[in-house]
Protein backbone atom coordinates (compact mmCIF):
# COMPACT_ATOMS: atom_id res chain seq x y z
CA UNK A 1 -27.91 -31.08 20.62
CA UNK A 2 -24.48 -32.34 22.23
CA UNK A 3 -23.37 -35.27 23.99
CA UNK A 4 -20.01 -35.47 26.46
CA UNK A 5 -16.89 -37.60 25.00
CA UNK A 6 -17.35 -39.25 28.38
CA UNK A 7 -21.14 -40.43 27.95
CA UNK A 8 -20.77 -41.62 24.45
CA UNK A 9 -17.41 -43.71 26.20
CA UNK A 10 -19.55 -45.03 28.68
CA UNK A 11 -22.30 -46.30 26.52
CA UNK A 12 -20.69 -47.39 23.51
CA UNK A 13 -20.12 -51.04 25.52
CA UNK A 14 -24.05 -51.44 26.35
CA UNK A 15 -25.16 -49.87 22.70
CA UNK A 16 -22.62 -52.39 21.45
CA UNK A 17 -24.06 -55.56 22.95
CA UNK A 18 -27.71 -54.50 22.73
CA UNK A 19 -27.61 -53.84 18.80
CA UNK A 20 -29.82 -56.92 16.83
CA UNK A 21 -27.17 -58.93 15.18
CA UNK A 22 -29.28 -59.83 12.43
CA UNK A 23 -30.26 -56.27 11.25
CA UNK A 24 -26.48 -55.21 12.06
CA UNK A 25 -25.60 -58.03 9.26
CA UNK A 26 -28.52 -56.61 6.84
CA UNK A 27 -27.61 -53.87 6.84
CA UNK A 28 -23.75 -54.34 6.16
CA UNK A 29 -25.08 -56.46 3.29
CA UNK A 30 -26.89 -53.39 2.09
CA UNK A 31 -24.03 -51.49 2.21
CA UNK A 32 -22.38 -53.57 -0.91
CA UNK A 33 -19.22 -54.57 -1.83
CA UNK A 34 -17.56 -51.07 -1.68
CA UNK A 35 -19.84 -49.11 0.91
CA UNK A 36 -19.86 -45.62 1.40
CA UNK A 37 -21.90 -44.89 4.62
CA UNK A 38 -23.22 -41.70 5.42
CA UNK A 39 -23.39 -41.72 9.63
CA UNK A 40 -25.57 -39.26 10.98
CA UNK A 41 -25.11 -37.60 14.70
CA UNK A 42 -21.89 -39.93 14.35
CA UNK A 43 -20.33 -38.55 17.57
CA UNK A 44 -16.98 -40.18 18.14
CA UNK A 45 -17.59 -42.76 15.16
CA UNK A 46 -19.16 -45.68 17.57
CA UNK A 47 -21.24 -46.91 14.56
CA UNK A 48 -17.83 -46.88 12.45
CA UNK A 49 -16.68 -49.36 15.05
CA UNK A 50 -19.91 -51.32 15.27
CA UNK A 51 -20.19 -51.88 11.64
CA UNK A 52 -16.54 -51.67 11.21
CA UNK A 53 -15.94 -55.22 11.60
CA UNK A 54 -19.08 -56.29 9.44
CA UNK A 55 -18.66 -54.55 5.98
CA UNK A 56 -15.34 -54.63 3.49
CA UNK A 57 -12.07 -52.80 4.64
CA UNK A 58 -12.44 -50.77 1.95
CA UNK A 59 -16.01 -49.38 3.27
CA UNK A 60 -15.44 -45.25 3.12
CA UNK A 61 -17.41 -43.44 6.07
CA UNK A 62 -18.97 -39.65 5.88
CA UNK A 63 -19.55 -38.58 9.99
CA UNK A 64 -22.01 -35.86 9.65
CA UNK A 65 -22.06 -34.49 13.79
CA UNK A 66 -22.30 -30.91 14.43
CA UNK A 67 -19.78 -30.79 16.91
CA UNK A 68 -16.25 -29.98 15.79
CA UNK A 69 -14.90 -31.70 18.74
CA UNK A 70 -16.53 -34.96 18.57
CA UNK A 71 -15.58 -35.42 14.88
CA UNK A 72 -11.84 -34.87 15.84
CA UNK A 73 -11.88 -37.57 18.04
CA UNK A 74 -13.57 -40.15 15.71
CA UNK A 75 -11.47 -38.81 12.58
CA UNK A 76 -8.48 -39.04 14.56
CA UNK A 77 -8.37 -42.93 14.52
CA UNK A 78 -10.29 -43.72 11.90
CA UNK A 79 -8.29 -43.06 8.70
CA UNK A 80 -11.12 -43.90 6.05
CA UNK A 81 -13.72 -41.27 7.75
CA UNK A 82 -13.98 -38.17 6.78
CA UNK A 83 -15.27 -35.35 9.36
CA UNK A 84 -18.76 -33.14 8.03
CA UNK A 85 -20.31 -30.90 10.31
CA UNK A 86 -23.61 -30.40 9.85
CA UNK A 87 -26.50 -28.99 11.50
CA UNK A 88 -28.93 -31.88 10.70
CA UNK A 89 -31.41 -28.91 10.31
CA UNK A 90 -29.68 -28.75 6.87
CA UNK A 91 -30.79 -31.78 5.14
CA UNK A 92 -30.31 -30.34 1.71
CA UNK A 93 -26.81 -30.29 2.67
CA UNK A 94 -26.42 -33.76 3.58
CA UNK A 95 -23.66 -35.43 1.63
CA UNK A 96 -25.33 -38.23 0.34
CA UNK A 97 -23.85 -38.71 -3.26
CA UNK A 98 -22.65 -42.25 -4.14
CA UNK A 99 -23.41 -43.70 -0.83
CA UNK A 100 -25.11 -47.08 -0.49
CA UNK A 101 -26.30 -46.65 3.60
CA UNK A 102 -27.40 -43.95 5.63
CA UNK A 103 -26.84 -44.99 9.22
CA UNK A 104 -27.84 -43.48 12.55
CA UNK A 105 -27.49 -44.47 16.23
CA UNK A 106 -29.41 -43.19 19.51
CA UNK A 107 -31.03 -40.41 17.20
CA UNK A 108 -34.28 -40.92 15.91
CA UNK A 109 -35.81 -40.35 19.35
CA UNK A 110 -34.60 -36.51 19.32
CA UNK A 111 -36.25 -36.07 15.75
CA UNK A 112 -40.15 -34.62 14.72
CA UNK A 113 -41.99 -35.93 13.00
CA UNK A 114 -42.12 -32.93 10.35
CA UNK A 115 -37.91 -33.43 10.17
CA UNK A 116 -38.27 -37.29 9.60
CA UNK A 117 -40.92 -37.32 6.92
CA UNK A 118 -38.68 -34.63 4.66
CA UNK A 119 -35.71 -37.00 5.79
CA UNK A 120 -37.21 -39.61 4.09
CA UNK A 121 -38.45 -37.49 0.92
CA UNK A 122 -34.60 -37.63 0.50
CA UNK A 123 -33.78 -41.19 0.98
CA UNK A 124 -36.62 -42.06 -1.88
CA UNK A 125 -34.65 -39.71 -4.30
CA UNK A 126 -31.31 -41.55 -3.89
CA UNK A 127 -32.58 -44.67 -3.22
CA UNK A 128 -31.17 -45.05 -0.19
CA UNK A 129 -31.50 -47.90 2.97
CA UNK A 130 -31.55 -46.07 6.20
CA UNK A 131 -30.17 -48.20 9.42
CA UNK A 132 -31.09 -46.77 12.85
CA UNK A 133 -30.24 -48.42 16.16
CA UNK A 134 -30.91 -47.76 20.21
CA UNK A 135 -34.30 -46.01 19.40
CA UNK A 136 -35.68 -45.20 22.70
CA UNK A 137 -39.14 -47.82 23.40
CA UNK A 138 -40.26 -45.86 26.77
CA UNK A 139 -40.13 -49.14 28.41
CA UNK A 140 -37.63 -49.14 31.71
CA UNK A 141 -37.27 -51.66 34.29
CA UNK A 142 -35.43 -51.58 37.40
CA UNK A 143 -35.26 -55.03 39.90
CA UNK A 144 -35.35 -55.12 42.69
CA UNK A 145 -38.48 -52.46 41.89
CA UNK A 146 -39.24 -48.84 43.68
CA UNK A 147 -42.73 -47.64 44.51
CA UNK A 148 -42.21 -44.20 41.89
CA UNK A 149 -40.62 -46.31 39.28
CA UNK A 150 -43.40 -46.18 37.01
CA UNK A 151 -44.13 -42.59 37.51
CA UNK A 152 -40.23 -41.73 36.85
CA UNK A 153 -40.54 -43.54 33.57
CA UNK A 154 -43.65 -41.87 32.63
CA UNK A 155 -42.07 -38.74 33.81
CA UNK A 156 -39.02 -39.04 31.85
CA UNK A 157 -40.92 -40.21 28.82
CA UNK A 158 -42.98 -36.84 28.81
CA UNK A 159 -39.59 -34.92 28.65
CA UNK A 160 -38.22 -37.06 25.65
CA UNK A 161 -41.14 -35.42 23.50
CA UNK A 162 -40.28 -31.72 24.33
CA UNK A 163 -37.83 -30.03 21.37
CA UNK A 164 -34.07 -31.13 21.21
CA UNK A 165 -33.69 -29.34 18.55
CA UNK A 166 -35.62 -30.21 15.42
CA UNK A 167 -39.44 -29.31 16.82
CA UNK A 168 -41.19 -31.52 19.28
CA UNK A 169 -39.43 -35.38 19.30
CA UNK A 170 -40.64 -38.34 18.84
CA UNK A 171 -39.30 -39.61 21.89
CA UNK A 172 -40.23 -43.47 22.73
CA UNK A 173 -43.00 -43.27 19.62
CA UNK A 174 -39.87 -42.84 16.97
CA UNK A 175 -39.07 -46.04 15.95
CA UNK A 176 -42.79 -47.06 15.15
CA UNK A 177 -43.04 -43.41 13.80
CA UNK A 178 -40.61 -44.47 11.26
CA UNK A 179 -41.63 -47.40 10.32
CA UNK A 180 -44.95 -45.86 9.09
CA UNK A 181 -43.11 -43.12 7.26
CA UNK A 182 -40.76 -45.39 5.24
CA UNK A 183 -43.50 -48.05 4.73
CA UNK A 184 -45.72 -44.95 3.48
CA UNK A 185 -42.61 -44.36 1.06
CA UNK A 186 -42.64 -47.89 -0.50
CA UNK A 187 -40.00 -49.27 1.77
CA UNK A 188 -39.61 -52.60 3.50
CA UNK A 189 -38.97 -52.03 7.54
CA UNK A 190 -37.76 -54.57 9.87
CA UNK A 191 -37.81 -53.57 13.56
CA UNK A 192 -36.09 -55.80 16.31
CA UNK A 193 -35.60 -55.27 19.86
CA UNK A 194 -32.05 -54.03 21.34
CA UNK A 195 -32.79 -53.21 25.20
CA UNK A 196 -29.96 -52.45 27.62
CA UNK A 197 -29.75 -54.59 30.06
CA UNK A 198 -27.64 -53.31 32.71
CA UNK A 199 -25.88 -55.14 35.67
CA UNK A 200 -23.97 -54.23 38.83
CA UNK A 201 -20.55 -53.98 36.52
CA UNK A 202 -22.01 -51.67 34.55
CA UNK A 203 -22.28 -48.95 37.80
CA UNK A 204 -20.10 -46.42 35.89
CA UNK A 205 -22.98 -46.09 33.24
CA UNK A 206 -26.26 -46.35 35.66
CA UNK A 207 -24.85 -43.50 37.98
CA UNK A 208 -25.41 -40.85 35.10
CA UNK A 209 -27.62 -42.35 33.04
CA UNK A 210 -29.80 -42.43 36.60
CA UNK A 211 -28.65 -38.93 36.87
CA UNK A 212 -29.86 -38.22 33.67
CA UNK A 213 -33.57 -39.96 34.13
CA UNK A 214 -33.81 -38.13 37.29
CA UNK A 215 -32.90 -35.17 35.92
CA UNK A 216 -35.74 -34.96 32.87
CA UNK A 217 -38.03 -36.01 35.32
CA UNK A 218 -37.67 -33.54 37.21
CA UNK A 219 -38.03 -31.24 34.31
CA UNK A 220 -41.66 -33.22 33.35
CA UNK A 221 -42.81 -32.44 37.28
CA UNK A 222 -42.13 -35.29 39.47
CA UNK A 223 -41.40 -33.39 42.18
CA UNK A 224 -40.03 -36.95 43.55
CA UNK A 225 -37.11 -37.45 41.22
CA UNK A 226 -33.95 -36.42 43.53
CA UNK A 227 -35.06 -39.02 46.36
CA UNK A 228 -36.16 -41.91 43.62
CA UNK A 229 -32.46 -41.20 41.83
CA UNK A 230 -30.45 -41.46 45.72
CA UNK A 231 -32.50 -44.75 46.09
CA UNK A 232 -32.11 -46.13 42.59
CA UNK A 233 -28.25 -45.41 43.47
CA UNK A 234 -28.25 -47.08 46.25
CA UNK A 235 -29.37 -50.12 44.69
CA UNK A 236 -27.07 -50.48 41.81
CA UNK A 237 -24.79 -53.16 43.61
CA UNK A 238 -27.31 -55.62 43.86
CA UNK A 239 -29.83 -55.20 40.74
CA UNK A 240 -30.41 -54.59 37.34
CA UNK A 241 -31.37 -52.22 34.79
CA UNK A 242 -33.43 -53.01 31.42
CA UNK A 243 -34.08 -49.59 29.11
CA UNK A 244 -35.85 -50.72 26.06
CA UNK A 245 -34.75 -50.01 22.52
CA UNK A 246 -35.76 -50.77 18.89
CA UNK A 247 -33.38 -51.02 15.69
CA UNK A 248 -34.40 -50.37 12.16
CA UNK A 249 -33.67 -51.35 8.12
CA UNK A 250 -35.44 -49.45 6.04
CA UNK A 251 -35.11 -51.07 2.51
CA UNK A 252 -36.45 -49.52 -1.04
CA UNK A 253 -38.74 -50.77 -3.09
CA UNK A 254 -37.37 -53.38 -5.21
CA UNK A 255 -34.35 -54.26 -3.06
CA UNK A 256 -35.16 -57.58 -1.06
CA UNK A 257 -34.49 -58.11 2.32
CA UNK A 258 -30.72 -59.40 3.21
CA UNK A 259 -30.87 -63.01 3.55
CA UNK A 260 -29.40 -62.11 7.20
CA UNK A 261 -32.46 -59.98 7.82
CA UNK A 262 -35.20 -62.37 6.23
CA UNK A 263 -35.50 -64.09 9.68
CA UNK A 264 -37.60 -61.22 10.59
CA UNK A 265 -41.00 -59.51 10.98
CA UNK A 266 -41.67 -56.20 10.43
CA UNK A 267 -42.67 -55.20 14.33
CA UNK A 268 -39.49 -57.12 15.40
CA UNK A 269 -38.09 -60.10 16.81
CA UNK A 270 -37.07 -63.33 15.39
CA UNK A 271 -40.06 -65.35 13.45
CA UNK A 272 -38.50 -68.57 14.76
């Protein structure tokens, strides 16, 4: 599993303005008063800089990433991290002593089931809350709306379950996946919504993440996807683009909710 600098540059704007800003302050508040956060599939550090602003200066990061390149970057600028590749394969080697948060971003949707269960065998050891954002739903939307839209998506959704490296994903069933797991473990789990929603400024980003959709449909069998992708392209000027997402706190037993969270249900979205 590898991402482009480019991509992650690209979508670190939308994944910045679609994470829930209540969860985001939970789970700062979970971090405590000296955090050290252990980021997984960290990439260039984008959760660094989303949480960055939310938890003390003093906050110490650990980027776990297997690639070498990707930790340069975000280790480069970002003085308090320090780099550790890992193959997340390895989760005995995770370097979880004296954190406070585990935190992940875009990931959970490339996991199995099998890897997220022993995952969480390890959180319940430490003790440890677990904060996950941009969990793929399988809900996309385009306006104005194309005759093979739904089929793409269906399409596309069939490819996020094939193996990206830990057994078969969990694709757009992770985030509810993982709320079962933790709540099996004794934790508390608030879900909330965090959809892109993508406009004509955005073009940069739809071009490959269209690319991209087209691509794994293609993969899955529409035999449709190149002409849906050169008419989606077309289109980008004068519509938008909604991908659905879900964020996640997973809390241990005995630790209450953040008062910034409590506003929250557990299947997401505000209780008003």
């Amino acid at each position: 599993m590898g991402f482009a600098p480019q991509w992650l540059a690209l979508r670190e704007p939308a994944d910045r303005a679609a994470r829930d800003d209540g969860l985001l302050a939970g789970a700062a508040r979970l971090a405590g008063a000296a955090p050290v956060i252990v980021d997984l599939g960290a990439g260039t550090g984008a959760s660094l800089r989303a949480l960055g602003g939310h938890v003390p200066d003093v906050a110490r990061w650990r980027l776990v990433d297997n690639d070498a390149a990707l930790l340069a970057l975000a280790v480069a600028n970002h003085p308090n991290a320090q780099a550790c590749q890992l193959d997340l394969n390895h989760l005995a080697d995770l370097p979880l002593d004296g954190a406070t948060l585990v935190s992940a971003s875009a990931l959970l949707d490339l996991l199995s089931e099998r890897w997220l269960r022993a995952f969480v065998d390890i959180l319940v050891r430490h003790q440890l809350p677990f904060y996950a954002v941009l969990s793929y739903d399988g809900v996309m939307h385009w306006q104005p709306e194309l005759p093979d839209d739904a089929g793409i998506t269906a399409a596309f959704n069939r490819d996020q379950c094939t193996d990206k490296g830990f057994g078969p994903a969990l694709g757009p069933d992770a985030a509810a996946v993982a709320k079962a797991v933790f709540e099996q473990a004794g934790y508390h789990v608030l879900l909330a919504p965090s959809p892109w929603v993508l406009h004509a400024c955005d073009a940069p980003l739809q071009v490959q993440l269209l690319d991209g959709i087209a691509g794994a449909a293609a993969r899955a069998g529409h035999s449709a996807a190149p002409e849906w992708n050169s008419a989606r392209q077309g289109l980008i000027a004068q519509g938008t683009c909604t991908i659905g997402h879900l964020d996640l706190l997973a809390m241990p037993a005995g630790r209450p909710a953040p008062p910034d969270a409590q506003g929250f249900d557990a299947v997401g979205g505000r209780n008003g």
